[in-house]
PDB file of N, CA and C in Angstrom:
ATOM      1  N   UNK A   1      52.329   7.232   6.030  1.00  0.00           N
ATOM      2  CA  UNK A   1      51.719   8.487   5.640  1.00  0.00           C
ATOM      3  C   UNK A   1      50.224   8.301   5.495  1.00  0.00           C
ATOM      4  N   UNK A   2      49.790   9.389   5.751  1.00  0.00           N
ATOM      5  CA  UNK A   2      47.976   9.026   5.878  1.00  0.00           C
ATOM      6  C   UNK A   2      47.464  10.726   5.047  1.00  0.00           C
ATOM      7  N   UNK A   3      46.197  10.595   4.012  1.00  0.00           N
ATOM      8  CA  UNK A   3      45.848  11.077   3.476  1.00  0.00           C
ATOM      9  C   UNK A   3      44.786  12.278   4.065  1.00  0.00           C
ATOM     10  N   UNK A   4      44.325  12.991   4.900  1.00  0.00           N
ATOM     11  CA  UNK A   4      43.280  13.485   5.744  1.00  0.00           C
ATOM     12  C   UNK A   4      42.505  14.635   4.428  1.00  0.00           C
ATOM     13  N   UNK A   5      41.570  14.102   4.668  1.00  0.00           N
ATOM     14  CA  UNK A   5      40.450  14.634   3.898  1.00  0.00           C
ATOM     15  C   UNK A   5      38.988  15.077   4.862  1.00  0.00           C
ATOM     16  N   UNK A   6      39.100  16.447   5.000  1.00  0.00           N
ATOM     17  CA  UNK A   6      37.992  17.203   5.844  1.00  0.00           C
ATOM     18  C   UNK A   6      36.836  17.477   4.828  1.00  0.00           C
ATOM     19  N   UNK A   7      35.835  17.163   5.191  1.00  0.00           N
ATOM     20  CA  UNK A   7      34.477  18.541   4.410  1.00  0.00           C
ATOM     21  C   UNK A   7      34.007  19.142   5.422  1.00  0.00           C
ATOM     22  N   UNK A   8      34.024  20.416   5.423  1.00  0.00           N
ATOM     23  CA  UNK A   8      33.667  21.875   6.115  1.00  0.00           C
ATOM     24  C   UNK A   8      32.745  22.416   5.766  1.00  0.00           C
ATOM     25  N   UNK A   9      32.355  23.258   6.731  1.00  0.00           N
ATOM     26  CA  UNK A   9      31.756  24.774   5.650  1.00  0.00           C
ATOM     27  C   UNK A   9      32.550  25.650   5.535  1.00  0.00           C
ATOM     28  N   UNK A  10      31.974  26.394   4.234  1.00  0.00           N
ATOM     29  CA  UNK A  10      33.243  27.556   3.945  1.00  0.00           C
ATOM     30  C   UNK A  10      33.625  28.263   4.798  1.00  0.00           C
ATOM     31  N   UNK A  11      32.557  28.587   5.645  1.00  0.00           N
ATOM     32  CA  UNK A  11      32.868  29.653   6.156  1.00  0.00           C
ATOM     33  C   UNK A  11      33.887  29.414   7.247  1.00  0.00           C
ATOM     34  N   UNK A  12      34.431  28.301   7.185  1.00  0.00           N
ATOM     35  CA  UNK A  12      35.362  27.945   8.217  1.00  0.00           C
ATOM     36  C   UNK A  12      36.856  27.661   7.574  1.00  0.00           C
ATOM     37  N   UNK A  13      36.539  27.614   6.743  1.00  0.00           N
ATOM     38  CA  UNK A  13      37.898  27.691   5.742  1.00  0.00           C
ATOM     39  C   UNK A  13      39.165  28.235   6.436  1.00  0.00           C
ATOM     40  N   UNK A  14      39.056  29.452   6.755  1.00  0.00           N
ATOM     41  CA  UNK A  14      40.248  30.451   7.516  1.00  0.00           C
ATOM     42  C   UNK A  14      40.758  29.847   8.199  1.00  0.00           C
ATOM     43  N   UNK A  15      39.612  29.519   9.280  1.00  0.00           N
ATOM     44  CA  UNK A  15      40.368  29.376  10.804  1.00  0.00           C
ATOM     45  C   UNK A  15      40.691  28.159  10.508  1.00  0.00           C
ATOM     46  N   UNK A  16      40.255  26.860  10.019  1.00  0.00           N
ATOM     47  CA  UNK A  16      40.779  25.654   9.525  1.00  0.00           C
ATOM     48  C   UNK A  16      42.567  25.830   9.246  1.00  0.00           C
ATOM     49  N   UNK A  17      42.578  26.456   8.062  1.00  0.00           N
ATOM     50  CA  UNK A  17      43.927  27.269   7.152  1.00  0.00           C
ATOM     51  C   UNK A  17      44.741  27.583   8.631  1.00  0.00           C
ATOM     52  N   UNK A  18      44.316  28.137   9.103  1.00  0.00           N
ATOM     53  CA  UNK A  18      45.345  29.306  10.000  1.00  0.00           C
ATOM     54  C   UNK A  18      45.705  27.807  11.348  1.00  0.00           C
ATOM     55  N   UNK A  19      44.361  27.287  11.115  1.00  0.00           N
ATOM     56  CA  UNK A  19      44.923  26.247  13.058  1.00  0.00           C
ATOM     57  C   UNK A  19      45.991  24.844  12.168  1.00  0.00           C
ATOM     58  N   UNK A  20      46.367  24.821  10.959  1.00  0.00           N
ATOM     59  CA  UNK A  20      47.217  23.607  10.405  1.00  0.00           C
ATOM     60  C   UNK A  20      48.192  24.925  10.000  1.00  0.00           C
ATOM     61  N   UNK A  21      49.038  25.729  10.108  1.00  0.00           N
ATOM     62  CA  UNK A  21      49.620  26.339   9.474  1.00  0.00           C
ATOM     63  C   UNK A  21      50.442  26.426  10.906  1.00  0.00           C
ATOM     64  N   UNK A  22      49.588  26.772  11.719  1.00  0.00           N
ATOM     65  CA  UNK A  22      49.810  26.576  13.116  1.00  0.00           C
ATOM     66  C   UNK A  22      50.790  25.548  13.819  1.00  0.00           C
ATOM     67  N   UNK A  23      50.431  24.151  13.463  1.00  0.00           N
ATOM     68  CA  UNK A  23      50.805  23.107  13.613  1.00  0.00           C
ATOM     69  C   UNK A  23      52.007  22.502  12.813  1.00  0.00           C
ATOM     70  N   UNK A  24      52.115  23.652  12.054  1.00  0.00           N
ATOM     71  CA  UNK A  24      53.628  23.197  11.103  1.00  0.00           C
ATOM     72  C   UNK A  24      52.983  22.601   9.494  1.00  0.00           C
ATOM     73  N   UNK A  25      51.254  22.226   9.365  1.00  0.00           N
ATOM     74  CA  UNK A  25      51.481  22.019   8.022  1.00  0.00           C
ATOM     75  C   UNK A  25      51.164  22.941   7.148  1.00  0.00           C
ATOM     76  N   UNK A  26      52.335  22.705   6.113  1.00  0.00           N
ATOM     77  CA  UNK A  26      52.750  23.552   5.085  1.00  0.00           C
ATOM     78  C   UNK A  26      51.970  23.761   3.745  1.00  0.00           C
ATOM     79  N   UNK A  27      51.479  22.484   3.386  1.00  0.00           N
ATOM     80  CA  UNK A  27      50.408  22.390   2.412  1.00  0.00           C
ATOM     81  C   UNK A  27      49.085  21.936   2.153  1.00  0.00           C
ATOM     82  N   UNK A  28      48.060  21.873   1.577  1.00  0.00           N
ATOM     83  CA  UNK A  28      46.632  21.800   0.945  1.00  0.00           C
ATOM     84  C   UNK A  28      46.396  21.907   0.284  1.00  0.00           C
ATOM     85  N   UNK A  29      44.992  20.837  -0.348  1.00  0.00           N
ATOM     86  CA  UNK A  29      44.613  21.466  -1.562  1.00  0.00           C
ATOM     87  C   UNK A  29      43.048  21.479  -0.844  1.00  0.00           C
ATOM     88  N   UNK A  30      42.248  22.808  -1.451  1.00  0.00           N
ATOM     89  CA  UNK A  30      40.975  23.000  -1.223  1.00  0.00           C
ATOM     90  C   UNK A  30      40.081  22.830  -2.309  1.00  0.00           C
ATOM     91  N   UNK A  31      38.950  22.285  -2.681  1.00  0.00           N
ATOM     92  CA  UNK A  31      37.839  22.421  -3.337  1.00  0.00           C
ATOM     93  C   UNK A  31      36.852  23.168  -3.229  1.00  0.00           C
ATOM     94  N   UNK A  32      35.977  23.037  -4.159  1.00  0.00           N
ATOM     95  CA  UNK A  32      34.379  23.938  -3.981  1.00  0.00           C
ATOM     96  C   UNK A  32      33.690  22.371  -3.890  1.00  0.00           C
ATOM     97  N   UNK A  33      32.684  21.868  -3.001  1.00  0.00           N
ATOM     98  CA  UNK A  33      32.331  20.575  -3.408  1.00  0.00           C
ATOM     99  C   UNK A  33      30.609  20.793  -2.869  1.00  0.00           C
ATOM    100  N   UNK A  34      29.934  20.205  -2.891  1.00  0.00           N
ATOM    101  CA  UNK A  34      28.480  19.870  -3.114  1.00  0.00           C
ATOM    102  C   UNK A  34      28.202  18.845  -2.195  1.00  0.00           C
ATOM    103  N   UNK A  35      27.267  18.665  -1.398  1.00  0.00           N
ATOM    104  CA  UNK A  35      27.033  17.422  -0.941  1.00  0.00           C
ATOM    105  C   UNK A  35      26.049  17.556  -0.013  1.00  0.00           C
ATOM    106  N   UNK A  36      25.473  16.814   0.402  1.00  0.00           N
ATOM    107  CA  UNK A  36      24.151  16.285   1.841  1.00  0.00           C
ATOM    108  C   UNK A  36      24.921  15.110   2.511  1.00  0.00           C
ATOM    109  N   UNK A  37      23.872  15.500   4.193  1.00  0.00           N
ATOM    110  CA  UNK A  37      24.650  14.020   5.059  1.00  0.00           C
ATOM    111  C   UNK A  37      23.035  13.996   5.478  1.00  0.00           C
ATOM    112  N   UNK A  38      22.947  14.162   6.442  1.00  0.00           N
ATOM    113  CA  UNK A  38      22.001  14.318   7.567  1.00  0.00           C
ATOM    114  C   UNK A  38      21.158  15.332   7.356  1.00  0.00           C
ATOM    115  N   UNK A  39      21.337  16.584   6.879  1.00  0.00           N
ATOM    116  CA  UNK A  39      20.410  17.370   6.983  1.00  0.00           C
ATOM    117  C   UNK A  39      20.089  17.770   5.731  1.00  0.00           C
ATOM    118  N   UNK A  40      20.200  16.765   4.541  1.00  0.00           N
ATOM    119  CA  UNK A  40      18.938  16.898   3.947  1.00  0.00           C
ATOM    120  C   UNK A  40      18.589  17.994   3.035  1.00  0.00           C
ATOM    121  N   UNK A  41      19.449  19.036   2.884  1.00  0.00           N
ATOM    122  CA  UNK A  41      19.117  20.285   2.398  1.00  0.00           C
ATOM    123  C   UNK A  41      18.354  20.766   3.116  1.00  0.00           C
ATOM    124  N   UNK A  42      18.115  21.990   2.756  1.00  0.00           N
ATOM    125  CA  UNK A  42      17.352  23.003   2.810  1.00  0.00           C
ATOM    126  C   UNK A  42      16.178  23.929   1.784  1.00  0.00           C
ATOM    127  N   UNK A  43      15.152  24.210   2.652  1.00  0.00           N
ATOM    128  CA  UNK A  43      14.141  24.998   1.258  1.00  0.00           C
ATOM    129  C   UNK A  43      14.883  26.749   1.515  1.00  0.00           C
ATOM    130  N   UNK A  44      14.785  27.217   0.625  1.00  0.00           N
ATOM    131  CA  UNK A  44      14.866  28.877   0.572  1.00  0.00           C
ATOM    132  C   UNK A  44      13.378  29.447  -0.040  1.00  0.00           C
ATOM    133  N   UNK A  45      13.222  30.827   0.145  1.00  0.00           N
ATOM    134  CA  UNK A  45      12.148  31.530  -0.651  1.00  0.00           C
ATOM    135  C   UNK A  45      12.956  32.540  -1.460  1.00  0.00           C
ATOM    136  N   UNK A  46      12.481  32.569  -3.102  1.00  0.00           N
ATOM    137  CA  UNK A  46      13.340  33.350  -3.546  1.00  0.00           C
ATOM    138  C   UNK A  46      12.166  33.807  -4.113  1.00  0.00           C
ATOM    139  N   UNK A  47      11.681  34.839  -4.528  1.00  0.00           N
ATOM    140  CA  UNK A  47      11.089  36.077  -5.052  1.00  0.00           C
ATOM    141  C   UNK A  47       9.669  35.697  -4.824  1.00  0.00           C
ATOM    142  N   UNK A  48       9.894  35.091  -3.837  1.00  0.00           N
ATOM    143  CA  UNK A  48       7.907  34.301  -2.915  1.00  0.00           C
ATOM    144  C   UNK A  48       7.615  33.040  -3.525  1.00  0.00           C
ATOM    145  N   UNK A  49       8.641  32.616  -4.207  1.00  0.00           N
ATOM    146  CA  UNK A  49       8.365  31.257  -4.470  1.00  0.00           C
ATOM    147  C   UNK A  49       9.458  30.157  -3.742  1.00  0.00           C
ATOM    148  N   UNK A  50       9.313  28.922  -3.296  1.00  0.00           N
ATOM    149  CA  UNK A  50       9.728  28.246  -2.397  1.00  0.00           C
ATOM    150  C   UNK A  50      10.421  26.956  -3.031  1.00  0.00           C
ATOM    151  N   UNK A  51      12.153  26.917  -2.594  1.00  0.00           N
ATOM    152  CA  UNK A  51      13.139  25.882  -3.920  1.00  0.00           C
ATOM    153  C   UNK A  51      13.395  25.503  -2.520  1.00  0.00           C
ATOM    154  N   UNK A  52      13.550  23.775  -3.043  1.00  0.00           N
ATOM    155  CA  UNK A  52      14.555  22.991  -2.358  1.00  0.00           C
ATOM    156  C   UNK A  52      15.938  22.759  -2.624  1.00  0.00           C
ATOM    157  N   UNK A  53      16.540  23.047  -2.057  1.00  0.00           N
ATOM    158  CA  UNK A  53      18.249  23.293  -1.968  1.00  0.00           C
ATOM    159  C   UNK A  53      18.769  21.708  -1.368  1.00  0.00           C
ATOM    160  N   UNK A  54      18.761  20.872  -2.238  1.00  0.00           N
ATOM    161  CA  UNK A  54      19.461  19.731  -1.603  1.00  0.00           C
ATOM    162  C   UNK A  54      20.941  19.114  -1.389  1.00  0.00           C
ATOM    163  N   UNK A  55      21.826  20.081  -2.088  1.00  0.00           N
ATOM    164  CA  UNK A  55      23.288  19.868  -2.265  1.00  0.00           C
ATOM    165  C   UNK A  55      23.592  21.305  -1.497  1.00  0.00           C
ATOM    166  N   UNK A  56      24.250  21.416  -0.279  1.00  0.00           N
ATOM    167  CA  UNK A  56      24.930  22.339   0.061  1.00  0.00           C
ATOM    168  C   UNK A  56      26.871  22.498  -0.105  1.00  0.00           C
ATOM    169  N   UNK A  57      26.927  24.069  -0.403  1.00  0.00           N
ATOM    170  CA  UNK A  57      28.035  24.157  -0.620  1.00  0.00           C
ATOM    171  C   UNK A  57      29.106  23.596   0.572  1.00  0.00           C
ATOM    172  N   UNK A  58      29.860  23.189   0.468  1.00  0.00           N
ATOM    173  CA  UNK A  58      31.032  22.685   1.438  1.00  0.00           C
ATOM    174  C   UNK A  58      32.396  22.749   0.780  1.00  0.00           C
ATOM    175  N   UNK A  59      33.172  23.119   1.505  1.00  0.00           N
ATOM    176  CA  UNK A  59      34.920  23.048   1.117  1.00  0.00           C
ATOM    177  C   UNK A  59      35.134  21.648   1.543  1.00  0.00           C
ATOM    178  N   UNK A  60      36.626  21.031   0.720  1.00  0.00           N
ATOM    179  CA  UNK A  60      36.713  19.715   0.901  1.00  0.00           C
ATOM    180  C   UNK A  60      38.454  20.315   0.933  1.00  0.00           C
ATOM    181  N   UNK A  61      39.289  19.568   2.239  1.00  0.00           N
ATOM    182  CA  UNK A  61      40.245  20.328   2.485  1.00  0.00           C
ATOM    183  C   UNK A  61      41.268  18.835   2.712  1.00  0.00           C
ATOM    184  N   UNK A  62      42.221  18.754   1.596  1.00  0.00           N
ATOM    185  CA  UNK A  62      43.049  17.508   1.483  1.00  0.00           C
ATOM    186  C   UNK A  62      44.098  17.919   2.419  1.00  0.00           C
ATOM    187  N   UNK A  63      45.331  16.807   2.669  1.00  0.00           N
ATOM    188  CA  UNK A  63      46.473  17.036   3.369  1.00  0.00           C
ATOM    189  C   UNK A  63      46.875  15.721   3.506  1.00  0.00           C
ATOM    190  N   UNK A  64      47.996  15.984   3.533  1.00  0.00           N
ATOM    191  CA  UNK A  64      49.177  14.707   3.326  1.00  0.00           C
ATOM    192  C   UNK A  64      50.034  14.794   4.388  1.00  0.00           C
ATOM    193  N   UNK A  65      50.140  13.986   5.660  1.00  0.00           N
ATOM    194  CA  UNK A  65      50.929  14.563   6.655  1.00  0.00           C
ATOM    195  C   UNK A  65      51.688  12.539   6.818  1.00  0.00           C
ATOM    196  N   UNK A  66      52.701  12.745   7.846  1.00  0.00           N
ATOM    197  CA  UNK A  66      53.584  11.508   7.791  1.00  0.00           C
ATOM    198  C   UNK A  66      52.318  11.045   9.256  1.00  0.00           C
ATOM    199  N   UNK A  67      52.118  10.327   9.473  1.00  0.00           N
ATOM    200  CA  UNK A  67      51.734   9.135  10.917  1.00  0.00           C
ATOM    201  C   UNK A  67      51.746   9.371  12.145  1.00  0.00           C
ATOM    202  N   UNK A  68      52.565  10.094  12.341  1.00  0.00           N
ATOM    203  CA  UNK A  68      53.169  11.040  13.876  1.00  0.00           C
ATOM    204  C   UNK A  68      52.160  11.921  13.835  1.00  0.00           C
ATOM    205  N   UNK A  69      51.900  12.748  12.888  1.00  0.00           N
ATOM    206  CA  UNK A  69      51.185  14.092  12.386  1.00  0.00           C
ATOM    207  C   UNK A  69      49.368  14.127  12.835  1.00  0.00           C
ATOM    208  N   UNK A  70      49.436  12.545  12.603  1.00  0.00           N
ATOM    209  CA  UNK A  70      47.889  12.538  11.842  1.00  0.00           C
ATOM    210  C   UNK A  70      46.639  13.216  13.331  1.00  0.00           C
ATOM    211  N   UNK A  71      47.303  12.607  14.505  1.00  0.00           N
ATOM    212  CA  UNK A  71      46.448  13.126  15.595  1.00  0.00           C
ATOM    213  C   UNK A  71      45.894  14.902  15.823  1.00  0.00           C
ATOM    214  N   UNK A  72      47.297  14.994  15.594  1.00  0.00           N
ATOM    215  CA  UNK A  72      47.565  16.952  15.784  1.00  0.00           C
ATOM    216  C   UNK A  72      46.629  17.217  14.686  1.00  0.00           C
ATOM    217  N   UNK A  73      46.591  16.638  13.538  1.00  0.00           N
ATOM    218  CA  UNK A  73      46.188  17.172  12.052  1.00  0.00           C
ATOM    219  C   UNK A  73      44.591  17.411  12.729  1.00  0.00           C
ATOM    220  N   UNK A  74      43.926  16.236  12.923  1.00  0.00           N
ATOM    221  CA  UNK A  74      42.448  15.837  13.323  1.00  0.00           C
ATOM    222  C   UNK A  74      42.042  16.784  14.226  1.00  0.00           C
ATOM    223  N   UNK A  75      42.678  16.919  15.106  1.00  0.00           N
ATOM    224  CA  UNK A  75      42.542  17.550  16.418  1.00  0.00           C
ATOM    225  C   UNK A  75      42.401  18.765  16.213  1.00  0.00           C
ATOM    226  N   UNK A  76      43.288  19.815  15.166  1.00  0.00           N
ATOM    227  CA  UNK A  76      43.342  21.066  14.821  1.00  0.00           C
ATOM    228  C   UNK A  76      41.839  21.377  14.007  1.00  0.00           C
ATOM    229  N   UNK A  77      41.730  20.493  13.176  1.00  0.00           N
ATOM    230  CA  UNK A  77      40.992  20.191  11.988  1.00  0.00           C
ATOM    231  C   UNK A  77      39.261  20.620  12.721  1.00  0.00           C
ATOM    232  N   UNK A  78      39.199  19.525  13.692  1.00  0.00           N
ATOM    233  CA  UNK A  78      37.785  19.671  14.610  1.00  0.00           C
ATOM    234  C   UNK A  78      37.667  21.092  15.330  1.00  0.00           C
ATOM    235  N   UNK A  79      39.258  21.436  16.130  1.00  0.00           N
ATOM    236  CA  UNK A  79      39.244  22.756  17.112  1.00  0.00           C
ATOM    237  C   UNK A  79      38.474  23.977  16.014  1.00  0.00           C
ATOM    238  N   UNK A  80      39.169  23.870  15.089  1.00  0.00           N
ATOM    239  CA  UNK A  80      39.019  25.290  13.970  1.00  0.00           C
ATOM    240  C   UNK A  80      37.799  24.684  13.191  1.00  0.00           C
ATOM    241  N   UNK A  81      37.028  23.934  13.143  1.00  0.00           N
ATOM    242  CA  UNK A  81      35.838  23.957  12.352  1.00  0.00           C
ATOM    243  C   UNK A  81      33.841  23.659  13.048  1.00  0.00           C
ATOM    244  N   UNK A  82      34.542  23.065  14.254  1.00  0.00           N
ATOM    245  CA  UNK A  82      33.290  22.900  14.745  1.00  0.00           C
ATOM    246  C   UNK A  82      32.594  23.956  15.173  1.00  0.00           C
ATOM    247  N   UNK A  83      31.109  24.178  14.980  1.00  0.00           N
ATOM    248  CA  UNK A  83      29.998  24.766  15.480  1.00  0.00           C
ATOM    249  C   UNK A  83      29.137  24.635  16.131  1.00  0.00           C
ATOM    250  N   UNK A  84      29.120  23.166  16.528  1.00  0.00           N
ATOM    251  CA  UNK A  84      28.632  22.645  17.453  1.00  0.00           C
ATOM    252  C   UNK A  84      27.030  22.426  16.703  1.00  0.00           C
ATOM    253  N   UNK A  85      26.775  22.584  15.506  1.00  0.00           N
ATOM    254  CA  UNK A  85      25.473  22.572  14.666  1.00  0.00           C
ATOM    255  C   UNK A  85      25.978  21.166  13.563  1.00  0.00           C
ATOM    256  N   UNK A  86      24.693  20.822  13.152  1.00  0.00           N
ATOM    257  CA  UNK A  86      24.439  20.074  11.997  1.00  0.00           C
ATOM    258  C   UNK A  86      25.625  20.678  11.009  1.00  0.00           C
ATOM    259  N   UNK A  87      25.645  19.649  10.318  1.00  0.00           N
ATOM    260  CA  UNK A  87      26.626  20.257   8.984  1.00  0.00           C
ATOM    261  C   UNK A  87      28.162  20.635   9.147  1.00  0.00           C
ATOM    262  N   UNK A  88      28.666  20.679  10.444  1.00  0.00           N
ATOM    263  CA  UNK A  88      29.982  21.119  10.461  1.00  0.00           C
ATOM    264  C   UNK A  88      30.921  20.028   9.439  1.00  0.00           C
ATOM    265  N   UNK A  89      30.610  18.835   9.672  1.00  0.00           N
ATOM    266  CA  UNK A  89      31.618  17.773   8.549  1.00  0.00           C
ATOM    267  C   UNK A  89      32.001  16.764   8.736  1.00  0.00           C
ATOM    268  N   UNK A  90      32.720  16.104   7.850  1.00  0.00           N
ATOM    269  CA  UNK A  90      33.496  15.001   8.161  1.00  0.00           C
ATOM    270  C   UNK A  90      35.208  14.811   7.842  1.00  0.00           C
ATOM    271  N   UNK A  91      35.648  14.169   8.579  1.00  0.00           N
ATOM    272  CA  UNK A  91      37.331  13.842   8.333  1.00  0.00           C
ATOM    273  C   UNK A  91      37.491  12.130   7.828  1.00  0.00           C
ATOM    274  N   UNK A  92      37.979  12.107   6.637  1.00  0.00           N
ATOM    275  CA  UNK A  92      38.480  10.787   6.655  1.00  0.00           C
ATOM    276  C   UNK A  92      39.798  10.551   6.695  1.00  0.00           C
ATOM    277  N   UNK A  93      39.930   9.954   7.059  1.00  0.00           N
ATOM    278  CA  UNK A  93      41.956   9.259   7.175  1.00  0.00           C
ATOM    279  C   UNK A  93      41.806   7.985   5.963  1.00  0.00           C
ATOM    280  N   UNK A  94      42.894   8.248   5.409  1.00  0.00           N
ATOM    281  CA  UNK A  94      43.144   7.319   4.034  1.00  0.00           C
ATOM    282  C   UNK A  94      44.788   6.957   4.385  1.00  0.00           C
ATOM    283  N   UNK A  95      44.996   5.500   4.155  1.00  0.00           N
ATOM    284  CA  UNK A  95      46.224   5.577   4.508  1.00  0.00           C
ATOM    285  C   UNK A  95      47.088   5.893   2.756  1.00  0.00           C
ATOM    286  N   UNK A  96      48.137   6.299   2.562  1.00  0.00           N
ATOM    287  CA  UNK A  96      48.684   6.135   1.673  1.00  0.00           C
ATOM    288  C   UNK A  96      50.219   5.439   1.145  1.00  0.00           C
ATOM    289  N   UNK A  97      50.287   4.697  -0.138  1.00  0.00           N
ATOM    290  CA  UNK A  97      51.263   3.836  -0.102  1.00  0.00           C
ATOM    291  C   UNK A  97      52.691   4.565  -0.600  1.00  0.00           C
ATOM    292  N   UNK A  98      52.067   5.424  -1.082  1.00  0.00           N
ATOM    293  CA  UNK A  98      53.313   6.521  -1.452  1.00  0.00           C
ATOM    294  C   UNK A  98      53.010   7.926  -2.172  1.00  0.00           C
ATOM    295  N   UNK A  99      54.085   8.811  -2.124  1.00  0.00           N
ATOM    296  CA  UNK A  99      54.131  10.175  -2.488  1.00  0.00           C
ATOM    297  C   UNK A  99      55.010  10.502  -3.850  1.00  0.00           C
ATOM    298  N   UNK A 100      54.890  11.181  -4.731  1.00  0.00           N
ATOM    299  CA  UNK A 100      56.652  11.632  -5.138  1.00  0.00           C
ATOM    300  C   UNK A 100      56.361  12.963  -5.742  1.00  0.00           C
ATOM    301  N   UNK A 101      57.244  13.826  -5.200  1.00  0.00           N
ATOM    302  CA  UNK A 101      57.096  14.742  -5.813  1.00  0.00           C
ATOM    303  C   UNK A 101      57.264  15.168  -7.693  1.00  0.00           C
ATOM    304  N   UNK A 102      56.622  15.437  -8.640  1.00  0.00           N
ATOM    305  CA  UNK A 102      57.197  15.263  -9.939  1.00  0.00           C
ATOM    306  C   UNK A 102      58.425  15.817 -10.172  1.00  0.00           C
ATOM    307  N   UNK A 103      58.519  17.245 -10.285  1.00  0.00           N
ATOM    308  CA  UNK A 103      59.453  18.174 -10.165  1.00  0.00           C
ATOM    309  C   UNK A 103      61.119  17.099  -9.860  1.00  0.00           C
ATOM    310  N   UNK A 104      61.048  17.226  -8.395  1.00  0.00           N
ATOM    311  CA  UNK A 104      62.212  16.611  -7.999  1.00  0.00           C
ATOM    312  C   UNK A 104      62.419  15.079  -8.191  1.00  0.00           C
ATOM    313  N   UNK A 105      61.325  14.070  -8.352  1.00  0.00           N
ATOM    314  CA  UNK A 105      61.072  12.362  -8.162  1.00  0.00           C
ATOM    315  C   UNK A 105      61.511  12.316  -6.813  1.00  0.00           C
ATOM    316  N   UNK A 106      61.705  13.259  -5.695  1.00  0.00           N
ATOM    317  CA  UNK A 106      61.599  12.796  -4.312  1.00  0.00           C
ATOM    318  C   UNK A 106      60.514  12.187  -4.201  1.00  0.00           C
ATOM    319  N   UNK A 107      60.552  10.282  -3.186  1.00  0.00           N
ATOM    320  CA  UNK A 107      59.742   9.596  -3.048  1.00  0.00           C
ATOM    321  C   UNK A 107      59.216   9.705  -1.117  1.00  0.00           C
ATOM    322  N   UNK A 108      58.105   9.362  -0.791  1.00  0.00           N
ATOM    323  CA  UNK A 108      57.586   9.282   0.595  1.00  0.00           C
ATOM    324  C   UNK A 108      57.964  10.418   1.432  1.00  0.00           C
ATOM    325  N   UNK A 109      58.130  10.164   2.434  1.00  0.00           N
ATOM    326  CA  UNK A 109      58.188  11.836   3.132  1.00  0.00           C
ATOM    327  C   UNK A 109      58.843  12.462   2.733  1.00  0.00           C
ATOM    328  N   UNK A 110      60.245  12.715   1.738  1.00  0.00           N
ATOM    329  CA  UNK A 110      60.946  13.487   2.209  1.00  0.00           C
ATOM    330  C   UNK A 110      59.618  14.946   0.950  1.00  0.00           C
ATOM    331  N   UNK A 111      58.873  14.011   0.099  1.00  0.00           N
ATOM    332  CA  UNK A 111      58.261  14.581  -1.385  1.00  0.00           C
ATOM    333  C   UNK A 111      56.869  15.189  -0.711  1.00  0.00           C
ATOM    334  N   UNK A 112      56.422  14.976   0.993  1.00  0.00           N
ATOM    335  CA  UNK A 112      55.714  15.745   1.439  1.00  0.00           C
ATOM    336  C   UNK A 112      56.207  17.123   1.931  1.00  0.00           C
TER     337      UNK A 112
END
């Protein structure tokens, strides 16, 4: 089982949601998260005076899929979020050693 962890922009949230829902996965968890890579922030002008914006907003979009999964997962993940601009994101793959659901104590896939 492998852990996939996207950061997006929001505004891609949907189509992200809709292209893994697509693919058969069933669950996520989403954040509000903060962060810079490459670009550094941004300045804005707000009432004629000029702020540097160095943490931009980004969604951070978890998922827990079994090994078989993980290609389709990535693949969907990039189709539905890229813009072909700075800032679209990153995916990490985390492997994981186990799952269990609390509720039931189902352990490893069957608790995904």
């Amino acid at each position: 089982m492998k852990k996939i962890e996207a950061i997006i922009k929001p505004f891609k949230l949907d189509d992200v949601k809709e292209a893994l829902v697509d693919i058969g996965i069933t669950g996520m968890t989403v954040s509000d998260v903060k962060g810079y890579g490459r670009q550094q922030g941004h300045s804005e002008l707000y009432r004629g005076a000029e702020y540097i914006v160095d943490f931009l907003a980004k969604n951070k979009i978890e998922v827990v899929v079994n090994d078989e999964d993980v290609d389709a997962t990535i693949k969907a993940i990039i189709e539905a979020a890229k813009t072909g601009k700075i800032g679209d994101g990153k995916i990490f793959v985390i492997p994981l050693d186990d799952v269990i659901r609390i509720r039931t104590e189902q352990k490893g896939a069957e608790a995904v």
